[in-house]
Structures are given as structure tokens and as C-alpha cells.
N, C-alpha and C. Protein backbone atom coordinates (compact mmCIF):
# COMPACT_ATOMS: atom_id res chain seq x y z
N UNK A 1 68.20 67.76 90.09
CA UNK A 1 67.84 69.03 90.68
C UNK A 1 68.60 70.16 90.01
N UNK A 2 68.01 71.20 90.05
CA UNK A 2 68.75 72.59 89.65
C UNK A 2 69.06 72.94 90.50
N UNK A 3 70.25 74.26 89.99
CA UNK A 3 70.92 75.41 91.00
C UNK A 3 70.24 76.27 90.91
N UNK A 4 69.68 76.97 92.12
CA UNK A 4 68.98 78.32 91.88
C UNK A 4 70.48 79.45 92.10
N UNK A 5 70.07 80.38 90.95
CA UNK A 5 71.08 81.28 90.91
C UNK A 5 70.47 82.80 91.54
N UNK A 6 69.56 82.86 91.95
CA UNK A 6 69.17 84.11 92.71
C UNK A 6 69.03 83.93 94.53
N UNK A 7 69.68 82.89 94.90
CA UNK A 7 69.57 82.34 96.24
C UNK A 7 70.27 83.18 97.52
N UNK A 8 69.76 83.74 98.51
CA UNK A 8 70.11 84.96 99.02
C UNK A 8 70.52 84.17 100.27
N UNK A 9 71.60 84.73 100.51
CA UNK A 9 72.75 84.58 101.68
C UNK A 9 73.25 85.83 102.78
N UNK A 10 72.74 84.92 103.67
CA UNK A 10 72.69 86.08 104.98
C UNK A 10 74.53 86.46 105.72
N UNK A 11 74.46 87.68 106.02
CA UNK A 11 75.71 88.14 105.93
C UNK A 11 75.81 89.46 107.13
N UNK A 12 76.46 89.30 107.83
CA UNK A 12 76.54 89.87 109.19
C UNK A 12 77.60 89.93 109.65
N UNK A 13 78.31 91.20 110.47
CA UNK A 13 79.22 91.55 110.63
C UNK A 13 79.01 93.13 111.71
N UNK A 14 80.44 93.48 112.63
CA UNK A 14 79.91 94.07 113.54
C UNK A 14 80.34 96.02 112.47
N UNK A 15 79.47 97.00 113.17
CA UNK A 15 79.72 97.94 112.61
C UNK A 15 81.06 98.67 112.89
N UNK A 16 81.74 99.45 112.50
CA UNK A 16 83.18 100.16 112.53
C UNK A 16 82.96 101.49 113.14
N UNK A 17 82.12 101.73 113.02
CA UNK A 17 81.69 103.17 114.05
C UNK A 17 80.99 102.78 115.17
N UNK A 18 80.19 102.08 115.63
CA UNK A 18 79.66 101.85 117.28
C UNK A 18 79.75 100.58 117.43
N UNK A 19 80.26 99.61 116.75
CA UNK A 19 80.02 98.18 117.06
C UNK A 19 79.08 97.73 117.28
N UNK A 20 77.54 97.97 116.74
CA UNK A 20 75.94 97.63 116.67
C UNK A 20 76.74 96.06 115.61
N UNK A 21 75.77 94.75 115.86
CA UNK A 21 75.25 94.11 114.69
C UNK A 21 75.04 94.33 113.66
N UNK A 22 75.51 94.48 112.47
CA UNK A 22 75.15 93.98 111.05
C UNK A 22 74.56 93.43 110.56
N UNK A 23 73.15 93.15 109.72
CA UNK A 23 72.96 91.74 109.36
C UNK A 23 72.53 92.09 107.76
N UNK A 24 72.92 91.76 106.53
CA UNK A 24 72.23 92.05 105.64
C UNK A 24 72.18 90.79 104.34
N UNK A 25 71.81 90.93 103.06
CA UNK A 25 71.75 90.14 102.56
C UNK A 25 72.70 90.31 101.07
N UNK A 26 73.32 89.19 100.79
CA UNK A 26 74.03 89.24 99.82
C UNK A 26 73.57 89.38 98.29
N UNK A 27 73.43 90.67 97.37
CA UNK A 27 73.39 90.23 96.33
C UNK A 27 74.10 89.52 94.67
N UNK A 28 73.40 89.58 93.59
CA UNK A 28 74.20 89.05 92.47
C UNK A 28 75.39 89.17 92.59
N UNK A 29 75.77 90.23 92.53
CA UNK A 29 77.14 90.66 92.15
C UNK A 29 77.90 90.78 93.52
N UNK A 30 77.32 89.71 94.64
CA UNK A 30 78.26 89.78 95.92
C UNK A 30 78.70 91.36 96.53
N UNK A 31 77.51 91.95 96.69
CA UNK A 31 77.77 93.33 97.20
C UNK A 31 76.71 93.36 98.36
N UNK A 32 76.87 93.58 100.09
CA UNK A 32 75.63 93.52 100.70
C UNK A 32 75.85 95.60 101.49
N UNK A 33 74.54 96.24 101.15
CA UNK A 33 75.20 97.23 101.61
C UNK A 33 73.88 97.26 102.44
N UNK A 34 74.36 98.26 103.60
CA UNK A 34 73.51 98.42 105.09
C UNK A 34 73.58 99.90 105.52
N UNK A 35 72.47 100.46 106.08
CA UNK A 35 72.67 101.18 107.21
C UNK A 35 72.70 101.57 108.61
N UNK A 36 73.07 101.55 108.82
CA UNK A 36 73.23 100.73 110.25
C UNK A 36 72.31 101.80 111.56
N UNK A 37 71.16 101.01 111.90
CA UNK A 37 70.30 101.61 112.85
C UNK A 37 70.85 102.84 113.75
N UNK A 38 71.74 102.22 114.39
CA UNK A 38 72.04 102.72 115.86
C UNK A 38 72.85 104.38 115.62
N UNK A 39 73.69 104.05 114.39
CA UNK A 39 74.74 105.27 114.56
C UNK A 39 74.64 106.42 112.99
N UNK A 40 73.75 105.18 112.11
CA UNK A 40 73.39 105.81 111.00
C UNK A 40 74.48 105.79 109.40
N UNK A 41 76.03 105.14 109.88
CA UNK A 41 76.93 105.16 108.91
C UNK A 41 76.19 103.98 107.70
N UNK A 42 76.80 103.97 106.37
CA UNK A 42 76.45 103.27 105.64
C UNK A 42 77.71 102.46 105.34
N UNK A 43 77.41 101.17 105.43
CA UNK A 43 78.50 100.29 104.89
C UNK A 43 78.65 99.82 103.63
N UNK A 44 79.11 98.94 102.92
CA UNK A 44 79.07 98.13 102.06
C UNK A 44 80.30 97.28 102.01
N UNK A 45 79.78 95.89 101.95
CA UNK A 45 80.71 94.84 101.99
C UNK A 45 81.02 94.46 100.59
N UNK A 46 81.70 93.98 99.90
CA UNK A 46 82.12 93.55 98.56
C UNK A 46 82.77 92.35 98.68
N UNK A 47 82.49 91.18 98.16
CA UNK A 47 82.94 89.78 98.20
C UNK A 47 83.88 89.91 97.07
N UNK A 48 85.88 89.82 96.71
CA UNK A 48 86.39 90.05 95.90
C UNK A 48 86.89 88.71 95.50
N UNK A 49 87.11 87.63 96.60
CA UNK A 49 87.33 86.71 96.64
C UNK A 49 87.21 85.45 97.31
N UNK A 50 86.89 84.42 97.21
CA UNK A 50 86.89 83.59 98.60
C UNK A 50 87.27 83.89 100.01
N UNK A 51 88.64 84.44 99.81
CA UNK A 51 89.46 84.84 101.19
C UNK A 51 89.66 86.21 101.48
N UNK A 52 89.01 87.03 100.05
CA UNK A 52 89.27 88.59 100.37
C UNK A 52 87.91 89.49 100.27
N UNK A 53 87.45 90.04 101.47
CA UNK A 53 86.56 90.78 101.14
C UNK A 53 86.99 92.37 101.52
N UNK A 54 85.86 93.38 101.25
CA UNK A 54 86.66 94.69 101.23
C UNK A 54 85.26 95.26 101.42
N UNK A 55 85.39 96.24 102.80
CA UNK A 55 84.71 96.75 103.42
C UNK A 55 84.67 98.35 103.46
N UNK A 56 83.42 99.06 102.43
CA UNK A 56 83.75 100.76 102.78
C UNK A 56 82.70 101.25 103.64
N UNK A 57 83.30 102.17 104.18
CA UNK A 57 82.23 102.84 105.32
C UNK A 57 82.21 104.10 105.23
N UNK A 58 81.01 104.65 105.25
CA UNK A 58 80.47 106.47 105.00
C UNK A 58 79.93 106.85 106.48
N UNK A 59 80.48 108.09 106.17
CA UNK A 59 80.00 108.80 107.61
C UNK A 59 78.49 109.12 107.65
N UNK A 60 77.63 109.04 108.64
CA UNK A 60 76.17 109.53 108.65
C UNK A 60 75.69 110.71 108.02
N UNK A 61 75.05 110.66 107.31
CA UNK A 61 74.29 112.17 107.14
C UNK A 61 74.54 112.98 107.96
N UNK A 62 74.72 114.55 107.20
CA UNK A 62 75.11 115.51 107.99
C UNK A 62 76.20 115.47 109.07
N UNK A 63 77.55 114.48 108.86
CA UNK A 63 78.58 114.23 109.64
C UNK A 63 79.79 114.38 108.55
N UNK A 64 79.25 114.25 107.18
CA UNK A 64 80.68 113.94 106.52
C UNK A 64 81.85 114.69 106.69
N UNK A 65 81.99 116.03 107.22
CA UNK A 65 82.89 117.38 107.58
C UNK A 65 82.74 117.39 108.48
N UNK A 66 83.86 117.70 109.52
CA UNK A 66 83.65 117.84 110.96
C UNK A 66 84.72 119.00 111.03
């Protein structure tokens, strides 16, 4: 059998601004980025290592200055 190397891995996690569900999908380069329904921030997860991942989060449209 072969390895498929484009094989997509589901990836979910809670949001940092309202705590809505997460759910998105992992790509190539282990990057899954989302926007998140409820509150509108944009995430992005980054897989750096087995044990280390690193999470940035943007404020919603029209929120970045307060």
C-alpha cells in the first residue's frame, strides 16, 4: 500500500475570544486557519512540533483599534 501525502486531518479547538467550537482542517504545511462564526476573530493554528503548537488570533473586522 501507499502513503497518501495530501490526507486531511480534522482539527478543533475552543475559540479565545467567546469560547464557540473550532473545527477546521489541517493543511500541507500543518497550518489550519478559521474564522470563527459566532464572534468573527480569525485564528490560525501552526503545528511546530509534535508537542508544540502556536496559536495567533486577530481581532474581527472593524475591531482592530478600540
Amino acid at each position: 500500500m501507499y502513503e497518501v501525502e495530501n490526507e486531511n486531518k480534522l482539527v478543533s479547538w475552543h475559540c479565545i475570544n467567546c469560547g464557540h467550537i473550532l473545527t477546521g482542517f489541517k493543511r500541507n504545511d500543518n497550518k489550519v486557519k478559521i474564522t470563527c462564526n459566532k464572534c468573527g476573530s480569525e485564528q490560525i493554528m501552526q503545528s511546530l512540533s509534535r508537542r508544540h503548537n502556536r496559536l495567533d488570533s486577530y481581532a474581527p473586522k472593524g475591531m482592530e483599534s478600540i
